[in-house]
Protein backbone atom coordinates (compact mmCIF):
# COMPACT_ATOMS: atom_id res chain seq x y z
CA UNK A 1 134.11 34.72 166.64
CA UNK A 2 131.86 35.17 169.76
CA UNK A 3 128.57 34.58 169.06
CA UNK A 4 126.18 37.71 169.33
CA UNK A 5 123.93 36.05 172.23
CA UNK A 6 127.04 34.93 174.48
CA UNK A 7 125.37 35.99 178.29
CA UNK A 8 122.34 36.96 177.14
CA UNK A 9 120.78 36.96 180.71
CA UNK A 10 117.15 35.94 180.79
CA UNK A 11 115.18 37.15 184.14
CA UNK A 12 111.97 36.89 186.11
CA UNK A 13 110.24 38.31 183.07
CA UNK A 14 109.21 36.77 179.82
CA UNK A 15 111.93 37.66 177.49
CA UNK A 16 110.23 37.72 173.73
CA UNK A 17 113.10 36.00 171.82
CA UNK A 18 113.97 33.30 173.94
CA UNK A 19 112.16 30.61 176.07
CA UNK A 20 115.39 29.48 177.69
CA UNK A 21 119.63 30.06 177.20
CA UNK A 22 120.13 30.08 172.84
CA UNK A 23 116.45 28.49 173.09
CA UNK A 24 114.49 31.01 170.79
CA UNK A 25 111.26 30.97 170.40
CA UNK A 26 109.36 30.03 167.13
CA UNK A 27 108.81 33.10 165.58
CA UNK A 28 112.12 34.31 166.14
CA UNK A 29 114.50 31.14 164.90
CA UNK A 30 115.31 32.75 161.72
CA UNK A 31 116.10 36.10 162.79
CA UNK A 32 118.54 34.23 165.04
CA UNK A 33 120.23 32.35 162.98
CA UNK A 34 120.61 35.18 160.71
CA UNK A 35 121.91 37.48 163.40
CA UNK A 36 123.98 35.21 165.14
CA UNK A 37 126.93 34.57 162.98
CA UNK A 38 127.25 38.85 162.91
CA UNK A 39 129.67 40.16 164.87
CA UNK A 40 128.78 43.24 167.53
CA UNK A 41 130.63 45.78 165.16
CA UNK A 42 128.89 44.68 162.22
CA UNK A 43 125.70 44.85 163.57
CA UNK A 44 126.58 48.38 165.38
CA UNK A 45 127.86 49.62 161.83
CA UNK A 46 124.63 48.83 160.84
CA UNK A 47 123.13 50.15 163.58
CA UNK A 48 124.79 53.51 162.89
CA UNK A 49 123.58 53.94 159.43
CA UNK A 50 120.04 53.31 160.78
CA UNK A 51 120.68 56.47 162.55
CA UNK A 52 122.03 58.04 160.30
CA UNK A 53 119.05 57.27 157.78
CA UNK A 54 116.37 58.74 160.41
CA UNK A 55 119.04 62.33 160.90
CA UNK A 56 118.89 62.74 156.90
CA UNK A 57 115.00 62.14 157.03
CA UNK A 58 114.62 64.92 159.93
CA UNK A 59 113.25 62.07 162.20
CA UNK A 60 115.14 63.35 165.83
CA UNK A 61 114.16 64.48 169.07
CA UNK A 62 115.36 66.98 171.79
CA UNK A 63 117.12 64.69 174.72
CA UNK A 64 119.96 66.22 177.02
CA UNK A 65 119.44 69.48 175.28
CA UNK A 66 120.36 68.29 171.39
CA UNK A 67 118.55 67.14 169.02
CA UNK A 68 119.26 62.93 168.45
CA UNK A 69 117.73 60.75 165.47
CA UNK A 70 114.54 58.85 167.41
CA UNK A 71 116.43 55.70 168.46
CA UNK A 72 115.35 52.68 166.43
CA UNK A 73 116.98 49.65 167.42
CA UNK A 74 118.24 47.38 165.33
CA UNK A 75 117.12 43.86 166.32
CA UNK A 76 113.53 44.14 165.13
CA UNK A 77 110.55 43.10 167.93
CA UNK A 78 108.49 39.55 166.25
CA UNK A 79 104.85 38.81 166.70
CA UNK A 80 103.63 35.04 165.32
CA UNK A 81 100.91 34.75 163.13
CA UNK A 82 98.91 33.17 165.66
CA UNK A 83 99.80 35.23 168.60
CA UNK A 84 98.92 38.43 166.94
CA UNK A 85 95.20 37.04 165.59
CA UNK A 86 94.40 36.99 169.33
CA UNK A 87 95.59 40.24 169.86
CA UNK A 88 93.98 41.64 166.76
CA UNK A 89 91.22 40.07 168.08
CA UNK A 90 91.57 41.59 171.88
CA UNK A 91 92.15 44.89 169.95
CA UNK A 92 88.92 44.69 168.24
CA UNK A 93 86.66 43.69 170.66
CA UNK A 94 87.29 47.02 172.74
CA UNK A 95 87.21 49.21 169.95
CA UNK A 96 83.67 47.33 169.48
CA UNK A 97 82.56 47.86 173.17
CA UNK A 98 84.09 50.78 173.65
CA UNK A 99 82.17 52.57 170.32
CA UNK A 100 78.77 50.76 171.70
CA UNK A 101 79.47 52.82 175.32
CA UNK A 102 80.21 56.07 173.80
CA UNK A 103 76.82 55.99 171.83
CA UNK A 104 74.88 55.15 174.80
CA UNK A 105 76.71 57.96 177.23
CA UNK A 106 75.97 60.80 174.43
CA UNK A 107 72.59 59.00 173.55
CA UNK A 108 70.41 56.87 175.68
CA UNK A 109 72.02 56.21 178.30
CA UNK A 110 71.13 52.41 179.04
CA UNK A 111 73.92 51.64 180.61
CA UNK A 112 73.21 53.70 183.75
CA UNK A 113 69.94 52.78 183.59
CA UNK A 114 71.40 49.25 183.53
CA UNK A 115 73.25 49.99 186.51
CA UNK A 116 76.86 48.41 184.49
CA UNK A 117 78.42 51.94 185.36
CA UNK A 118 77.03 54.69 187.67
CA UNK A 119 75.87 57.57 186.09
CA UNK A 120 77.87 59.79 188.23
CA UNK A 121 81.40 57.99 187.22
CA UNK A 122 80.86 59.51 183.82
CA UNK A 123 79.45 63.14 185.03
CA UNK A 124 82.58 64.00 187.36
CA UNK A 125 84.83 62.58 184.16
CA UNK A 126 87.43 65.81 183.35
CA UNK A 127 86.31 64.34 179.60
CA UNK A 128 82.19 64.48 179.56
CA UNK A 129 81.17 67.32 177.38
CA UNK A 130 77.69 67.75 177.31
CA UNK A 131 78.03 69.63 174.18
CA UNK A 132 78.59 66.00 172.41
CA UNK A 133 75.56 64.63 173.79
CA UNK A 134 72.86 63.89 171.14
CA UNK A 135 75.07 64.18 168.16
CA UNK A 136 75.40 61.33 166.21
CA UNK A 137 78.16 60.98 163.83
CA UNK A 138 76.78 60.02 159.74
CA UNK A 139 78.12 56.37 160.07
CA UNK A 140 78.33 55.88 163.74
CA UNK A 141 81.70 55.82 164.35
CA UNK A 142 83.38 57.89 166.79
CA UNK A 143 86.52 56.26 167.09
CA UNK A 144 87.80 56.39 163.89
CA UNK A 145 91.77 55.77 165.08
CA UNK A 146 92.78 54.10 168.65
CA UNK A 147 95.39 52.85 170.30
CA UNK A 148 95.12 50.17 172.82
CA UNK A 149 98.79 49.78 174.90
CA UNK A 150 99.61 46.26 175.92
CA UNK A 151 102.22 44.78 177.96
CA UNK A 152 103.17 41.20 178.38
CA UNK A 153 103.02 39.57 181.66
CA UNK A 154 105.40 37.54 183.31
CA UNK A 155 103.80 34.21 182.13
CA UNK A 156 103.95 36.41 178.46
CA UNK A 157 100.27 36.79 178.25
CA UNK A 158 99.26 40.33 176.93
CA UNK A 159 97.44 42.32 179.16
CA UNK A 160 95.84 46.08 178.24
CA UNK A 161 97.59 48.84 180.07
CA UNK A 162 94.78 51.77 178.81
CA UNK A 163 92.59 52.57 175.98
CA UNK A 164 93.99 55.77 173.83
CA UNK A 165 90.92 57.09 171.88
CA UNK A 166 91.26 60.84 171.25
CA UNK A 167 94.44 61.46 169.44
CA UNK A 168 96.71 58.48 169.74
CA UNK A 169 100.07 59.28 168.57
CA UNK A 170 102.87 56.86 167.54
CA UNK A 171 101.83 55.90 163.88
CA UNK A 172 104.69 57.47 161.79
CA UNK A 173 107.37 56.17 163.84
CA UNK A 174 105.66 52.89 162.83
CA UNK A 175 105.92 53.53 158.87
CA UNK A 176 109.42 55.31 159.28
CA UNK A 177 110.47 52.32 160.90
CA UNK A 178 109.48 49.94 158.67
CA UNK A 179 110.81 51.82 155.98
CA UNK A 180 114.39 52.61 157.81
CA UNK A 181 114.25 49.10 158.91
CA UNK A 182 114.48 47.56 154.92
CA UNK A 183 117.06 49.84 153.71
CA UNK A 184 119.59 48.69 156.28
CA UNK A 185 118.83 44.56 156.79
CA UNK A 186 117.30 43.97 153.34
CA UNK A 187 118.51 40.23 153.87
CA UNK A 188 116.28 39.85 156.73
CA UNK A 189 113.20 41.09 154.98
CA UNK A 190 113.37 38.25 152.19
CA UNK A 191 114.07 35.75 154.56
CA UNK A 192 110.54 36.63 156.66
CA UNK A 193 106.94 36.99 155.45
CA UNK A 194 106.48 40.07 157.11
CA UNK A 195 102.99 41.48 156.88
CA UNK A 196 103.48 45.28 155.36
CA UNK A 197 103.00 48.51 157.39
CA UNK A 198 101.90 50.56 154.51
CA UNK A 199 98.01 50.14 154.38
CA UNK A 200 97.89 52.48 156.86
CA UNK A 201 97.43 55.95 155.50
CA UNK A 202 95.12 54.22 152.59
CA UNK A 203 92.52 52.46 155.42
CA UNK A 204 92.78 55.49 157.12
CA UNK A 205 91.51 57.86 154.47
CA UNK A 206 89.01 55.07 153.42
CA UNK A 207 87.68 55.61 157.17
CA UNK A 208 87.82 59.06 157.26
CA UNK A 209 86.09 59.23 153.54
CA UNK A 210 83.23 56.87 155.31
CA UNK A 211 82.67 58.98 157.82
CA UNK A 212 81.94 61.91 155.63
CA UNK A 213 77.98 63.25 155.62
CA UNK A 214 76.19 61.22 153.62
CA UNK A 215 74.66 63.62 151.09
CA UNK A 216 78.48 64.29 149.75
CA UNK A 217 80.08 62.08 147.31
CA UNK A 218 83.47 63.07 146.78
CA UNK A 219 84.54 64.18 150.69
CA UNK A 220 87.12 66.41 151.23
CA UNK A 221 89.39 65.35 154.21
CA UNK A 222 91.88 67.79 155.76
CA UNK A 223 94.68 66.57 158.85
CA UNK A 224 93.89 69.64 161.65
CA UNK A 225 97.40 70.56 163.30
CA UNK A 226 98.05 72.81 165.79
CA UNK A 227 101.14 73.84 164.15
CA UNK A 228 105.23 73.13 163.62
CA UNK A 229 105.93 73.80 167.37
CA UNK A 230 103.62 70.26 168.09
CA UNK A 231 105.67 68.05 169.88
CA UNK A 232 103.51 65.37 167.31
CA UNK A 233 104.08 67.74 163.89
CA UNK A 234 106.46 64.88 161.95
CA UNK A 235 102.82 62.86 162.50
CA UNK A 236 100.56 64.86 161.33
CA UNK A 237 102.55 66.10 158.01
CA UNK A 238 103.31 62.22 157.42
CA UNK A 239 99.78 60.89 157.35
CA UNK A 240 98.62 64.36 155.50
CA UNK A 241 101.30 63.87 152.74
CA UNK A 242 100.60 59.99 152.48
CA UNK A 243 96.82 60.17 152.39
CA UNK A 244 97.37 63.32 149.61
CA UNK A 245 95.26 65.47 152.02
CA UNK A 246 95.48 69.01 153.31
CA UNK A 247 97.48 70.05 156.63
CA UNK A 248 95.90 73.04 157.89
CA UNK A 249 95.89 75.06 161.05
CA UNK A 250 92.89 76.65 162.61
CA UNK A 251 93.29 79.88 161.02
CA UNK A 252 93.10 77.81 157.70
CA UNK A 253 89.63 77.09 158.48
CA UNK A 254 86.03 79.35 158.83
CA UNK A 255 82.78 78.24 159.85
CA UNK A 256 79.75 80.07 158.35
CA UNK A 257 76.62 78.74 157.42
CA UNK A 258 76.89 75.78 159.09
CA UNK A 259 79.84 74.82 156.52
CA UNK A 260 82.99 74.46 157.44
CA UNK A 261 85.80 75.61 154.69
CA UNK A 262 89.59 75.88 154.02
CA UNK A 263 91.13 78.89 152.64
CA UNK A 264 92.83 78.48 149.49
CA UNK A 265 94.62 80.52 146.74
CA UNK A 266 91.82 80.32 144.76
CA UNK A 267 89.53 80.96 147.91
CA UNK A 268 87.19 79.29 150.00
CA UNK A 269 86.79 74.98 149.57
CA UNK A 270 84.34 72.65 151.25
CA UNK A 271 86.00 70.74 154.24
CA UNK A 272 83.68 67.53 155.00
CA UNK A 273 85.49 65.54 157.40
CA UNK A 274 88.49 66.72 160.22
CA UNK A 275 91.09 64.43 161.53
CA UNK A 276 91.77 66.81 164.15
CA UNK A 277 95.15 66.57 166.13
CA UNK A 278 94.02 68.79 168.70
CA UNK A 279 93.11 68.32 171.97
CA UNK A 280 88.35 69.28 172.95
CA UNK A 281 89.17 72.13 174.68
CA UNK A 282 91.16 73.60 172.06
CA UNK A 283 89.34 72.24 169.54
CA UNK A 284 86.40 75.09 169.14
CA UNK A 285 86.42 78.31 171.14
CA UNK A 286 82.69 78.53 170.80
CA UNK A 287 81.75 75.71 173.03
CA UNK A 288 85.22 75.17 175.10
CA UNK A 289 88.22 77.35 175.45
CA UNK A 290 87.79 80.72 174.07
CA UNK A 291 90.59 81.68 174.68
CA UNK A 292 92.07 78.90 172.10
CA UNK A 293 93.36 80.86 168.86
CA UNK A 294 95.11 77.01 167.52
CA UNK A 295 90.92 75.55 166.61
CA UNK A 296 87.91 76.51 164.50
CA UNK A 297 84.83 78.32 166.16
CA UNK A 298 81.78 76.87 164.95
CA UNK A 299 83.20 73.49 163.97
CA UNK A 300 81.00 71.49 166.75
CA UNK A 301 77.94 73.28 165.96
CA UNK A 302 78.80 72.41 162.09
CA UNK A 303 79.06 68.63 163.08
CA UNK A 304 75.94 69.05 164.64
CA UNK A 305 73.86 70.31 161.75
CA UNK A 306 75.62 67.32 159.97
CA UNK A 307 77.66 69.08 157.60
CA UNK A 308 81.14 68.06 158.93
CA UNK A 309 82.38 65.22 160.55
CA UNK A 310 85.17 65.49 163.31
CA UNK A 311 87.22 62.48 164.40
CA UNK A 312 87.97 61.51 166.26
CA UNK A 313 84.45 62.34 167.84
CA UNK A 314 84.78 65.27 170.70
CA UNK A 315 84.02 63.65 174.10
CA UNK A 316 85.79 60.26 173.91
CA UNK A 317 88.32 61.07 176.31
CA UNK A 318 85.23 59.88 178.31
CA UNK A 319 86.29 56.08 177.64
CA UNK A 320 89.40 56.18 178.33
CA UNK A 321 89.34 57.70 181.33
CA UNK A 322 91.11 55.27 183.52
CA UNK A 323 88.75 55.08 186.05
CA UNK A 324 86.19 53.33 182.74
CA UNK A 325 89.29 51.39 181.87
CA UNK A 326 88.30 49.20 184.96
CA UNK A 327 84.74 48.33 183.62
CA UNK A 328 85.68 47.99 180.27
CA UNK A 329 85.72 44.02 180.73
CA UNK A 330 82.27 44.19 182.19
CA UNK A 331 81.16 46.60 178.70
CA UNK A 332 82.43 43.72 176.64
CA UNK A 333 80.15 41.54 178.28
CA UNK A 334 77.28 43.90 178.39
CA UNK A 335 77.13 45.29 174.75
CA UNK A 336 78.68 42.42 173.01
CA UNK A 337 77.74 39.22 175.40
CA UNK A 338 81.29 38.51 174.68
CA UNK A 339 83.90 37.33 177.44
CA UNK A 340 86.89 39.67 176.63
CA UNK A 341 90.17 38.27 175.04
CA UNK A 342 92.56 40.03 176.32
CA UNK A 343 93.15 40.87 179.95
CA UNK A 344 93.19 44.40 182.11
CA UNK A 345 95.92 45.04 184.52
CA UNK A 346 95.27 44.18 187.62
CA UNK A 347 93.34 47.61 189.15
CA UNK A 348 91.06 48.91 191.90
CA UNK A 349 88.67 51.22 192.18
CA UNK A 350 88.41 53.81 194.93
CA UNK A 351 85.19 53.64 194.94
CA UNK A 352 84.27 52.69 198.56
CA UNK A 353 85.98 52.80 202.27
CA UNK A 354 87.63 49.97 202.32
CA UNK A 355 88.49 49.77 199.31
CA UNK A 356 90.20 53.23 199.64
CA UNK A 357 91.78 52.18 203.33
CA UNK A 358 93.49 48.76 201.79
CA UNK A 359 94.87 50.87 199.14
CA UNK A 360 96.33 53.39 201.72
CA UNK A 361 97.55 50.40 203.69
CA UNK A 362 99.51 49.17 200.69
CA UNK A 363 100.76 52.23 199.10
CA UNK A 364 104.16 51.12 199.08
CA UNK A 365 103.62 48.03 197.14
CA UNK A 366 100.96 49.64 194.46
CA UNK A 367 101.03 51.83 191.54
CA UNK A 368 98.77 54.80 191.67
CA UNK A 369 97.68 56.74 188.71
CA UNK A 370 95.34 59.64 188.64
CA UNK A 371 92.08 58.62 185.75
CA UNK A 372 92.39 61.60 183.56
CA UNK A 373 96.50 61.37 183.35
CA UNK A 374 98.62 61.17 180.53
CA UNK A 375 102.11 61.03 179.72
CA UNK A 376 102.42 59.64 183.63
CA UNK A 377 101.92 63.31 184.81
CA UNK A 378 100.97 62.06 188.50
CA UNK A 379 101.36 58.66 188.30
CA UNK A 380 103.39 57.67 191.75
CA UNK A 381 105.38 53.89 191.64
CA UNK A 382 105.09 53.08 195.88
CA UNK A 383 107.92 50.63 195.58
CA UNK A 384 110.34 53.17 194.37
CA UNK A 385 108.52 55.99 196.18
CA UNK A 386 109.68 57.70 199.56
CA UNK A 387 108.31 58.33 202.88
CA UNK A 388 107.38 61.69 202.04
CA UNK A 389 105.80 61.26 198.44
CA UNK A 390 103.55 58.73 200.01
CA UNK A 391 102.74 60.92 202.67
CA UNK A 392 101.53 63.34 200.56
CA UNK A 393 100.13 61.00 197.91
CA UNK A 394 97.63 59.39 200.88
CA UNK A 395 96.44 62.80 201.37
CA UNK A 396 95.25 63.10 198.18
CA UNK A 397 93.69 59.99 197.61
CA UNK A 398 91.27 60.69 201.32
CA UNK A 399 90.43 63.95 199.67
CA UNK A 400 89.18 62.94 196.56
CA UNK A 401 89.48 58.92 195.79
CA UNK A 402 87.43 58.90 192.48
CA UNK A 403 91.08 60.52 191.00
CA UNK A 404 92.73 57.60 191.44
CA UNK A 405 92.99 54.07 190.32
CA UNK A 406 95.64 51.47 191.95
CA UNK A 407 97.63 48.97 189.96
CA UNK A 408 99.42 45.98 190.80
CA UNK A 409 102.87 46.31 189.35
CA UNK A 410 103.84 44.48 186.30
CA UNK A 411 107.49 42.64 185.07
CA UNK A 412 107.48 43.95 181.70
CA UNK A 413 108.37 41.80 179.06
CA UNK A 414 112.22 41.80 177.58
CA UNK A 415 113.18 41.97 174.13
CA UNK A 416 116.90 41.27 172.44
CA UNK A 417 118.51 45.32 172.10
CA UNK A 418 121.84 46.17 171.20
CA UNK A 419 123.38 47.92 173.47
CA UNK A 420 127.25 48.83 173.25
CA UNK A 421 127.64 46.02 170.32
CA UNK A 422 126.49 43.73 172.16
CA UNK A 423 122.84 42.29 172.58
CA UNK A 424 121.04 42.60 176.33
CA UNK A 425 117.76 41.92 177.16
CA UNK A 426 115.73 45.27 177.45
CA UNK A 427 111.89 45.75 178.94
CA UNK A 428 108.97 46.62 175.72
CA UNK A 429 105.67 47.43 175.43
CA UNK A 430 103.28 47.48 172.25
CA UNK A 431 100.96 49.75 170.84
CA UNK A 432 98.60 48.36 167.75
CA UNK A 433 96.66 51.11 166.29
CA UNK A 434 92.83 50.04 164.83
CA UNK A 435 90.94 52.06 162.27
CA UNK A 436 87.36 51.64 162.40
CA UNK A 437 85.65 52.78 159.33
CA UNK A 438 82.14 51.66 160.53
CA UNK A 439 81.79 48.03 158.92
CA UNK A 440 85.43 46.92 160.13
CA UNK A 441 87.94 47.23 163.02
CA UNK A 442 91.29 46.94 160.78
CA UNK A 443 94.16 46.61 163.58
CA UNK A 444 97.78 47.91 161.65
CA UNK A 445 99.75 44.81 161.62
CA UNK A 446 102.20 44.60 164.83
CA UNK A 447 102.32 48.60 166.21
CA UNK A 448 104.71 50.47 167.89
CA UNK A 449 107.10 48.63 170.28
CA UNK A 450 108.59 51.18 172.52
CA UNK A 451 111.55 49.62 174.19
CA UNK A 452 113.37 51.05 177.89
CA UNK A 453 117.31 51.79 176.66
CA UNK A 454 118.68 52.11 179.94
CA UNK A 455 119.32 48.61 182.00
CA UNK A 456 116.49 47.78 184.33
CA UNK A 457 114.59 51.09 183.55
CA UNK A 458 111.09 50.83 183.07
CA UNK A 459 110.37 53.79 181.46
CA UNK A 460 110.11 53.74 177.56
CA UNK A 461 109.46 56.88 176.59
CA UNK A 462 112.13 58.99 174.09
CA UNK A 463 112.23 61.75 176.50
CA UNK A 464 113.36 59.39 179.25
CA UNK A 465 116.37 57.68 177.02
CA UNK A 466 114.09 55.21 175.27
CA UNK A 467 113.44 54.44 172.08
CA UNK A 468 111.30 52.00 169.35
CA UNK A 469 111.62 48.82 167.21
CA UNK A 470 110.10 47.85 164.55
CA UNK A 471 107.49 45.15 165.04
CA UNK A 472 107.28 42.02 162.51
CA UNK A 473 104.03 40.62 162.35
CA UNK A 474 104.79 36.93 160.64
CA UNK A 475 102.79 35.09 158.21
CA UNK A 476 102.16 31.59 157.99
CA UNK A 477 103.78 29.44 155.02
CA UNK A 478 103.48 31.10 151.41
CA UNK A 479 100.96 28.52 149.81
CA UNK A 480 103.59 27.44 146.85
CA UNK A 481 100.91 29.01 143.63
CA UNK A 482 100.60 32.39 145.52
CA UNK A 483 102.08 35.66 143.66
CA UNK A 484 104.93 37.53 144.50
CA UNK A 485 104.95 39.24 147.79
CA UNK A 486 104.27 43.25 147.11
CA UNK A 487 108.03 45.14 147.27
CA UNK A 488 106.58 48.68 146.93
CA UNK A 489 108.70 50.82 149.52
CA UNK A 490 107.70 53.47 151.96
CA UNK A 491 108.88 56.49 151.05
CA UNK A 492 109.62 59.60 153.91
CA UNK A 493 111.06 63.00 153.52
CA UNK A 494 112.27 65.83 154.67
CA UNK A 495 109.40 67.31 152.80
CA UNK A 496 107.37 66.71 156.01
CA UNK A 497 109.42 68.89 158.37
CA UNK A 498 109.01 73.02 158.77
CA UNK A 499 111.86 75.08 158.24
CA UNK A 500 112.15 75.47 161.67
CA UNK A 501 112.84 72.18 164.29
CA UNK A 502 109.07 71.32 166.14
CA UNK A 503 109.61 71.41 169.91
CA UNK A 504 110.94 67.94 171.56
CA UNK A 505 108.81 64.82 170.21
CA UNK A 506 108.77 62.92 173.66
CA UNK A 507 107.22 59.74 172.13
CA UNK A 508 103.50 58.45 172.35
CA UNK A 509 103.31 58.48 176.07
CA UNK A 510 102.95 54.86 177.86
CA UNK A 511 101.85 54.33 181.42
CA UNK A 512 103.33 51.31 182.13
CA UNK A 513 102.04 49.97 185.57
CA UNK A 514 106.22 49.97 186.78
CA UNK A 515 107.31 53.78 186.14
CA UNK A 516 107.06 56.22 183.58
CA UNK A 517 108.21 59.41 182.34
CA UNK A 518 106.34 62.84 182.02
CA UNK A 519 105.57 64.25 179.28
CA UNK A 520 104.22 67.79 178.95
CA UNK A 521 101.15 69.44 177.31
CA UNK A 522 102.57 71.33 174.17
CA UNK A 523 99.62 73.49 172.46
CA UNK A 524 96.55 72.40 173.42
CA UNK A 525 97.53 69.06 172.81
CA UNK A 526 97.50 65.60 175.42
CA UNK A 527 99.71 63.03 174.19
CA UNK A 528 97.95 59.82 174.40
C-alpha cells in the first residue's frame, strides 16, 4: 500500500507537520503514524462523511452559485503545548495593551499627550466616535471578545497579521469543528490530549455576566442579530443557544427610561448587557445612522446612564484600525513596560515624504492595504498586480497616504490537506479568539485555522474556495493519578438555522499580507 505522505513536497515555507521528507515534527508524530498506514480512499470516505455531517447540521455556504457544506478538512491543524503558551501569551498581551489604549483615547488621553501616537492618527480614524468618549464601561472592559490573526513566517515564527476587536467572527466554525471532527476520527481523539473547545460559550457568558451594571445581580444577556439574511446568522444562533440566552433583532428591543428591554409574550423584560453583532453605525439610529431600522435607538445613551452594557464597546474599531496596528508594539511597551511576544508584519507608515515616495518606488514588490479595510476590500498584492492597477493605486496613495499601510509580503505557512485522496501541502493561517472578562484574558484553546484549497493560492477565505481545520491544542503528559479526561460532546443543530437559507457565509475575513478575497458588507455588518 502507498503510504499517505509519498511526495509530499515541502517548499520555501515552513510546512507545520514536517521539518524535513517523513520527518514530522513533535507535536504531530502520532497523528502520523496514525494516518499513515490509511489509504487515500479511506481517508476520503471519511472525509465525505465529514461533509456530509456539516450538510445534515445546515453548516454550508453559497460558492459557484450552490450551497456546499463549509469545507472542513480532514487532517486536523496541531499546536504543542509549549508553542501555543507563547501564543496565548502574545494573544494576551495585546488584548491587555490594546484595552489600556482604548480607555485613554475615550478618557484621558495620555497617550497623545505622551506623544506614543499623534492625536490626529486617531481623529481622521473612519472608527473614532466621539459619542463613546467619556463612557466608561461598569468593569472596564471594552473588549469583551477579539480575535488576533496570525500567520507563521518562513522561519515558522508567528507573526500578527491585524487585531479584530468589534465583532470577530469565526467562533462556531471552531465548536462545529471540533464536534464534526470526533464523530468521524474518534481513534485519533483518544490517542491525543487535546485541550477541549467547549468552554467557550460558558467563559463567554461569565464575561458578558461581568460586565453587567453593577447594581444588578442576576443580568440578563441577550445575542443582538441583525437577522437570518446575516452572512454570520449560524454564529450568532450558536453562541445564543449554547449560552441559553436570547437572539433578538432590533425591533425586539425599546429604549425608554434609560432602560433598555426585550419584548416578550408576557411583555416587556430587563436587558442588562448586549453582545451586539452589528456593526456602530447600525448599531443606534440616535447617535449614527438613522436611517438603520436593523439597531436600537437609545441603546448608547442607555449605556451611558449605566444601565446597559454593550460589547463589544462602540468605538473600538479605533484599535484596530490598521494604521494603530503599526504602533501597537510601541503600546505594549508604553502601558505595560512589556517588550511584546509576538511579532507585527513587517509594515510602513505613510506618514511622511519619503516614506510615501519609497513606497511608490516599490509598489510592485509591496502589499498595500487601505487602514479601515476588511474582508481585503482594497487591499492591492504589487507582485501579482498590473501596470495599470498600480497606476491607479499610486494615485491614490499621493492623494491621501494616511489610507494606506504597506506590507512586506509573507510565505504563509503549509499544513498537510487532502486533496483528491491524496495529502499536499496547503498555505494556513490562525485565528485564537480571547475573552476578557475584566480579571482574565482567557485565549480559546488553538482557534480557527483557515486553510487556501486551491494549490499555491493564498487566499483562505470560503468564498474564494477555501476552507477550515480543526486546530489541536496538545497537552503535556497526563500526570499518571489525574482523573479521567472530560468526554462530554458538543452538540449542534439544525435548531440554529431559519427556515429560510442566510445569504452566503464567506468566512471570517483574513488579510493575509500575500492576497485575499473580498468579502462584502451584508446588513450593516463588517466582517472582521
Amino acid at each position: 500500500m502507498a503510504d499517505l505522505f509519498d511526495g509530499y513536497p515541502l517548499g520555501e515555507q515552513w510546512d507545520e507537520m514536517f521539518g524535513a521528507p517523513a520527518q514530522p515534527r513533535p507535536p504531530y508524530a502520532g497523528l502520523f503514524g496514525s494516518l499513515q498506514p490509511m489509504s487515500g480512499e479511506e481517508l476520503a470516505t471519511r472525509a465525505d462523511v465529514l461533509s456530509q455531517t456539516y450538510r445534515d447540521a445546515g453548516v454550508t455556504f453559497a460558492h459557484a452559485g450552490e450551497e456546499q457544506p463549509f469545507p472542513l478538512d480532514i487532517v486536523p491543524r496541531i499546536i504543542g503545548a509549549d508553542e501555543w503558551a507563547h501564543v496565548e501569551r502574545g494573544v494576551a498581551q495585546r488584548v491587555h495593551a490594546l484595552e489600556a489604549f482604548l480607555a485613554d483615547v475615550y478618557g484621558p488621553g495620555q497617550v497623545f499627550a505622551d506623544r506614543v501616537v499623534p492625536r490626529s492618527v486617531i481623529t481622521t480614524s473612519a472608527h473614532f466616535h466621539r459619542a463613546a468618549h467619556g463612557l466608561v464601561p461598569p468593569n472596564g472592559v471594552r473588549v469583551h471578545v477579539s480575535g488576533i490573526d496570525l500567520v507563521r513566517d518562513e522561519a515558522g515564527d508567528f507573526r500578527v497579521l491585524e487585531d479584530n476587536l468589534r465583532s470577530p467572527s469565526g467562533v462556531s466554525y471552531v465548536i462545529t469543528n471540533r464536534a464534526a471532527m470526533s464523530q468521524v476520527l474518534p481513534e485519533l481523539f483518544g490517542d491525543h490530549r487535546i485541550q477541549p473547545v467547549s468552554d467557550y460559550p460558558t467563559k463567554l457568558l461569565a464575561a458578558l455576566k461581568a460586565a453587567a451594571p453593577p447594581s444588578v445581580s442576576d443580568p440578563v444577556v441577550v445575542v443582538l442579530t441583525p437577522g437570518v439574511y446575516n452572512s454570520a446568522y449560524f454564529e450568532h444562533a450558536l453562541l445564543a443557544r449554547q449560552m441559553g440566552v436570547e437572539l433578538v433583532e432590533g425591533r425586539d428591543l425599546v429604549c425608554s427610561g434609560g432602560q433598555v428591554s426585550m419584548r416578550t409574550t408576557d411583555g416587556q423584560q430587563r436587558v442588562d448587557v448586549i453582545y451586539r453583532r452589528i456593526d456602530d453605525e447600525f448599531l443606534d439610529p440616535v447617535h449614527f445612522r438613522s436611517d438603520s431600522v436593523i439597531g436600537c435607538a437609545g441603546v448608547l445613551n442607555a449605556a451611558r446612564a449605566g444601565r446597559v452594557t454593550i460589547a463589544n464597546a462602540v468605538g473600538n474599531g479605533v484599535a484596530d484600525d490598521k494604521l494603530i496596528y503599526t504602533w501597537v508594539p510601541d503600546l505594549i511597551r508604553y502601558y505595560l513596560g512589556e517588550e511584546p511576544v509576538l511579532a507585527n508584519a513587517d509594515t510602513y507608515r505613510l506618514d511622511h515624504r519619503d516614506a510615501v515616495e519609497w513606497v511608490l518606488e516599490n509598489l510592485p514588490s509591496l502589499v498595500l492595504k487601505p487602514v479601515d479595510g476588511s474582508g481585503g476590500k482594497g487591499i492591492v498584492i504589487g507582485p501579482r498586480a498590473d501596470e495599470q492597477t498600480l497606476e491607479t493605486l499610486a494615485v491614490k496613495v499621493r492623494e491621501s497616504p494616511r489610507d494606506w499601510i504597506a506590507q512586506k509580503p509573507i510565505g504563509l505557512s503549509t499544513s498537510p490537506t487532502l486533496i483528491n485522496g491524496r495529502i499536499a501541502p496547503r498555505h494556513v493561517d490562525l485565528r485564537p479568539f480571547a475573552v476578557n472578562d475584566g480579571k482574565d484574558v482567557w485565549v480559546l484553546p488553538g482557534g480557527l485555522t483557515r486553510v487556501a484549497l486551491p494549490e499555491g493560492e493564498l487566499v483562505v477565505n470560503s468564498s474564494q474556495g477555501g476552507g477550515s481545520k480543526d486546530t489541536w491544542v496538545i497537552s503535556g503528559p497526563r500526570p499518571a493519578d489525574a482523573p479521567p479526561p472530560d468526554r462530554t460532546q458538543i452538540e449542534f443543530t439544525t435548531a440554529d438555522l431559519p427556515a429560510e437559507p442566510p445569504a452566503q457565509d464567506p468566512g471570517p475575513a483574513n488579510d493575509n499580507a500575500v492576497g485575499q478575497g473580498q468579502q462584502q458588507q451584508q446588513q450593516g455588518v463588517q466582517p472582521c
